[in-house]
Protein backbone atom coordinates (compact mmCIF):
# COMPACT_ATOMS: atom_id res chain seq x y z
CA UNK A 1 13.33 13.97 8.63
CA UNK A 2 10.78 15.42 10.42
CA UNK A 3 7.62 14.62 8.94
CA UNK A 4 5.81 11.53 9.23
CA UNK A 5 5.68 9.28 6.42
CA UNK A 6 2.11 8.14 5.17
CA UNK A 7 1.04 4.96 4.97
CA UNK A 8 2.39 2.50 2.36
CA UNK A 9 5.78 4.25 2.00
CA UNK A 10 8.75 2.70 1.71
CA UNK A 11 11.73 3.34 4.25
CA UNK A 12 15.32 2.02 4.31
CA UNK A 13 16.64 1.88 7.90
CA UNK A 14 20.47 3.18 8.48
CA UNK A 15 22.87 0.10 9.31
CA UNK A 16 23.04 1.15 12.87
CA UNK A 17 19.46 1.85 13.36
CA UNK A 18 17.95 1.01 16.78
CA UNK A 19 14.97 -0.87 15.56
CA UNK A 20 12.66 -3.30 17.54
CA UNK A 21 10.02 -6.00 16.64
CA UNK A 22 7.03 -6.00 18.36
CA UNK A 23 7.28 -9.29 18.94
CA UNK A 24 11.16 -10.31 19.98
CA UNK A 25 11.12 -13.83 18.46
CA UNK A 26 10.93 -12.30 15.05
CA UNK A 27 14.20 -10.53 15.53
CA UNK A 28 16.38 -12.86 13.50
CA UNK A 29 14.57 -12.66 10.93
CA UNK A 30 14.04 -9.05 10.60
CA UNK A 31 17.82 -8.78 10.83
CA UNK A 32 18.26 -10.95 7.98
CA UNK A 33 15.86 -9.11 5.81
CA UNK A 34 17.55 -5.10 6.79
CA UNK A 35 21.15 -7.06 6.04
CA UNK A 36 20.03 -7.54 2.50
CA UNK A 37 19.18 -3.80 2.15
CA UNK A 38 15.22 -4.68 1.76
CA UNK A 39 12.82 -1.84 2.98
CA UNK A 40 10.25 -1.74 5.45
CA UNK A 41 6.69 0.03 4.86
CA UNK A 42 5.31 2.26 6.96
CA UNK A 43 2.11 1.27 8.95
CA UNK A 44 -1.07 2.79 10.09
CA UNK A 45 -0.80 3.56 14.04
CA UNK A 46 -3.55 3.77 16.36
CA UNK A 47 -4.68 7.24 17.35
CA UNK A 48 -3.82 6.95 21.02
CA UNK A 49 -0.27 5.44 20.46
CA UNK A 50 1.92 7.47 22.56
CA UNK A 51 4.95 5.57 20.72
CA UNK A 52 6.60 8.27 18.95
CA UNK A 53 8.71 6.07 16.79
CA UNK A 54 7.85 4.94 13.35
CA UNK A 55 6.23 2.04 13.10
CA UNK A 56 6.56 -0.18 10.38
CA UNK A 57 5.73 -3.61 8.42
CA UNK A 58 7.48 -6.36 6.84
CA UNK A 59 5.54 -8.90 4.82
CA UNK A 60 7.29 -12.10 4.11
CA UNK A 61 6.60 -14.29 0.95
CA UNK A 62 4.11 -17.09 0.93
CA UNK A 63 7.44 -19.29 0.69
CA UNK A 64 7.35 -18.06 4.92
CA UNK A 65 3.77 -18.72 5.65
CA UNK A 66 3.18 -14.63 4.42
CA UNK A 67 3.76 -13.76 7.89
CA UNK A 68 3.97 -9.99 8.88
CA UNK A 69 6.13 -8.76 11.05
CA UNK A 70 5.96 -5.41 12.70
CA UNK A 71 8.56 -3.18 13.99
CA UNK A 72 9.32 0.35 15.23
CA UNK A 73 12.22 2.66 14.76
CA UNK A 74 12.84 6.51 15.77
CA UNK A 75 12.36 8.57 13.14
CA UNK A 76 16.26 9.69 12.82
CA UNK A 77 17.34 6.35 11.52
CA UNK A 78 15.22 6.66 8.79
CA UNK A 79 17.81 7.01 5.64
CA UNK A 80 14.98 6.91 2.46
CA UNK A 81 11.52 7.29 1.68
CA UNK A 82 10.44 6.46 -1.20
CA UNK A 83 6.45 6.63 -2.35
CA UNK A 84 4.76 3.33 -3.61
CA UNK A 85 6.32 1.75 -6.53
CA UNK A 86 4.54 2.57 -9.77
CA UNK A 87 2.15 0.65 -12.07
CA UNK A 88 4.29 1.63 -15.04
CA UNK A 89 7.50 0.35 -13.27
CA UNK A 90 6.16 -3.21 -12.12
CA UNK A 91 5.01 -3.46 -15.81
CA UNK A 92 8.32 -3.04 -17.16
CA UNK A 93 10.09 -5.20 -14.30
CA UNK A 94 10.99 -8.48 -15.75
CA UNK A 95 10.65 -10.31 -12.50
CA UNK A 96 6.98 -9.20 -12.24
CA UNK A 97 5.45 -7.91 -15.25
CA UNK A 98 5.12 -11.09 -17.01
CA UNK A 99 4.54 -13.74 -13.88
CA UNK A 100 1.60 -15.77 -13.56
CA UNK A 101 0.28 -14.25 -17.07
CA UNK A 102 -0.40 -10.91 -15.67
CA UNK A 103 1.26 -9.25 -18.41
CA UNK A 104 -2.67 -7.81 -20.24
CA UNK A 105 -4.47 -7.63 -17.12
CA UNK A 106 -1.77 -4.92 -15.50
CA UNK A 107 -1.84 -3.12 -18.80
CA UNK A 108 -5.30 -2.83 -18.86
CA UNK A 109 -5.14 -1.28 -15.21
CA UNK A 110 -2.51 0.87 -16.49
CA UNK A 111 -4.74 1.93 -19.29
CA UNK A 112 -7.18 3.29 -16.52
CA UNK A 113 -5.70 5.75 -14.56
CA UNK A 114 -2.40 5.54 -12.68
CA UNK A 115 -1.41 3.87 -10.11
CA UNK A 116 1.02 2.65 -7.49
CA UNK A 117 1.62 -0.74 -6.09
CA UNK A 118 1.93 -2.56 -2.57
CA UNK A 119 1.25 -5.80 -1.83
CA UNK A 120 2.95 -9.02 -3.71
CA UNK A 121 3.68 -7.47 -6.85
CA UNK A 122 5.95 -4.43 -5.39
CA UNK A 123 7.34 -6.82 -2.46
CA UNK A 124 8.45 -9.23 -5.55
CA UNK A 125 10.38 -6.43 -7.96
CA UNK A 126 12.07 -4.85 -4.36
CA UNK A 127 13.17 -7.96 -3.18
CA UNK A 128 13.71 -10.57 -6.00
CA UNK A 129 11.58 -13.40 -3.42
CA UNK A 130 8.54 -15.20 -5.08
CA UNK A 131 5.47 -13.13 -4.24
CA UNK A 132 3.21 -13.62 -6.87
CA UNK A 133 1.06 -16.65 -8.44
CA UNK A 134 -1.78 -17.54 -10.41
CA UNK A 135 -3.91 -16.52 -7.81
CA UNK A 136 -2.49 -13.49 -6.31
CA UNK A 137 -4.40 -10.24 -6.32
CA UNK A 138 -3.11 -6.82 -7.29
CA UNK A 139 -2.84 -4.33 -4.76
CA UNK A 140 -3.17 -0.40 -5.96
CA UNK A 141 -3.64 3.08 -4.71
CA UNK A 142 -4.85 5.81 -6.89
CA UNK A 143 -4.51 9.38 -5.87
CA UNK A 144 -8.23 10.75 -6.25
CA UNK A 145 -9.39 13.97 -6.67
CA UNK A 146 -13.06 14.66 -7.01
CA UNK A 147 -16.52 12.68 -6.72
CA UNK A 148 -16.30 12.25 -10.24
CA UNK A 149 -12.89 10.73 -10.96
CA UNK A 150 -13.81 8.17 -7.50
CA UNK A 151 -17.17 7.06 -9.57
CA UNK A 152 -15.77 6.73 -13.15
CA UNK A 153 -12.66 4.72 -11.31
CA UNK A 154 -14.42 1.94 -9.19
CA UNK A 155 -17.24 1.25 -12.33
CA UNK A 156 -14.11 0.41 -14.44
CA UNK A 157 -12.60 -1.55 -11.79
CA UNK A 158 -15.77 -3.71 -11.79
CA UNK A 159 -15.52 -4.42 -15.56
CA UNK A 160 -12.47 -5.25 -15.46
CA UNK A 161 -12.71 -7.94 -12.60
CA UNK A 162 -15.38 -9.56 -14.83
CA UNK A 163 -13.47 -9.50 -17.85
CA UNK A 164 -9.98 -10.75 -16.59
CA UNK A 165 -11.47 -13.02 -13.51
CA UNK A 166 -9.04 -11.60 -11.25
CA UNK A 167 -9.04 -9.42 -8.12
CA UNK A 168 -7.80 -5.86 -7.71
CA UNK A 169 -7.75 -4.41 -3.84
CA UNK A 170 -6.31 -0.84 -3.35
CA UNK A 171 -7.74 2.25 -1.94
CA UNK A 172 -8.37 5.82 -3.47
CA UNK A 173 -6.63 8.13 -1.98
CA UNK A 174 -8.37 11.05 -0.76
CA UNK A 175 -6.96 14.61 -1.37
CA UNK A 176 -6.67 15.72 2.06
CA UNK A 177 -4.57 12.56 2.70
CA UNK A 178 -6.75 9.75 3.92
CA UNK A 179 -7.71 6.14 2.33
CA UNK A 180 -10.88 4.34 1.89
CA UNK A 181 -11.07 1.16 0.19
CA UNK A 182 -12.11 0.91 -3.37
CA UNK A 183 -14.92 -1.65 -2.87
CA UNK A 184 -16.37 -0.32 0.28
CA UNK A 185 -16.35 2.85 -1.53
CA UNK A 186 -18.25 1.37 -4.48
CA UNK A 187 -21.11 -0.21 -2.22
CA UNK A 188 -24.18 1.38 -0.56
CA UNK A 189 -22.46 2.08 2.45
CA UNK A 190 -24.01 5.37 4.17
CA UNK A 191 -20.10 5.17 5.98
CA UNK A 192 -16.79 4.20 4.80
CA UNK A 193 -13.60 4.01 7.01
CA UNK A 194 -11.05 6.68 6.21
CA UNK A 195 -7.19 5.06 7.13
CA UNK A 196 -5.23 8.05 7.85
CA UNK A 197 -1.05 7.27 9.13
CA UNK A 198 -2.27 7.91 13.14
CA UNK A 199 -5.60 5.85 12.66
CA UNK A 200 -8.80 5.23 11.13
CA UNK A 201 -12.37 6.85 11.37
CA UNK A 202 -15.54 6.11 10.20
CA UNK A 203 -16.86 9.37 7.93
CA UNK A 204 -20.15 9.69 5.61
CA UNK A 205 -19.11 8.55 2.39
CA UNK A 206 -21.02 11.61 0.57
CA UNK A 207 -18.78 13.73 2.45
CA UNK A 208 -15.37 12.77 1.77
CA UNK A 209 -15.17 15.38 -1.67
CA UNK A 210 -16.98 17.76 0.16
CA UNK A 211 -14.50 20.52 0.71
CA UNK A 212 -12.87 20.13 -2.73
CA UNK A 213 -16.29 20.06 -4.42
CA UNK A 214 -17.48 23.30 -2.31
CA UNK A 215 -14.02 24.83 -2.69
CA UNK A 216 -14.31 24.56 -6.94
């Protein structure tokens, strides 16, 4: 497996993998949650990380204080990746598309354009734990490919905060594989920070469809 995974994909660990948490009080519980067969997610590494391994996330339910817990693993004991779980599929789970009346609301972002899930909703159909409530937001990526599509996208996003009173977070997804966050994206900002899977760099934010626009 020799490429790196990107950010917010899923991995499943081999039974002998040798894992470690960065922080070795949180081993138990880490343990615990790789018995059950749960993934981990990849995370965003800093650019001068000479770690080679993997490094990856758990986020625990609000039932555990939402803690995260971080880990790293060599590549090799990596058994699955798996991309972001999709819109459509969290709609038709039954442990997630109805809870905490979210049924019309995550049709209505489904309506938009489509889209794959992190955050409470996925960690809640993967697991079977209690991740969402009334007051949970929705976390989404959507893969972006021009100016255009970015524009249309965050404008409906703002309607449909107002008309549902709830909160989407997510980031587009750039086509040459970086992240920006949908709201900063949407503001006046003359700079936006790009997430990449080996770090994060501010870039001008009229320049991040330059090379598709100028290669159309």
């Amino acid at each position: 497996m020799p490429d790196r995974p990107a950010r917010h994909t899923l991995v499943w660990l081999s039974a002998q993998a040798d894992w470690r948490a960065d922080v070795a009080a949180q081993d138990p519980r880490l343990a615990q949650w790789l018995a059950q067969g749960w993934p981990a997610v990849v995370a965003r590494r800093a650019a001068d990380d000479p770690d080679p391994r993997l490094r990856l996330g758990v986020p625990l339910p609000p039932a555990e204080g939402k803690q995260r817990l971080a880990l790293r693993v060599p590549m090799a004991d990596v058994v699955k990746v798996q991309p972001p779980i999709s819109l459509q599929a969290v709609l038709a789970h039954p442990l997630v598309g109805a809870a905490a009346d979210w049924s019309l609301p995550l049709q209505a972002l489904h309506a938009m354009a489509p889209a794959r899930v992190f955050g409470a909703f996925a960690w809640q159909m993967l697991t079977g734990l209690e991740y969402v409530h009334a007051r949970s937001d929705i976390d989404l990526l959507w893969q972006i490919d021009d100016r255009d599509m970015a524009d249309h996208l965050v404008t409906r996003l703002q309607a449909w905060e107002g008309t549902f009173a709830r909160r989407v977070d997510g980031e587009l997804c750039l086509p040459d594989g970086g992240a920006v966050n949908w709201r900063e994206y949407a503001s006046d900002a003359r700079q936006v920070l790009v997430k990449r899977v080996d770090g994060a760099m501010l870039a001008q934010r009229e320049d991040l469809f330059q090379r598709v626009e100028v290669g159309s």
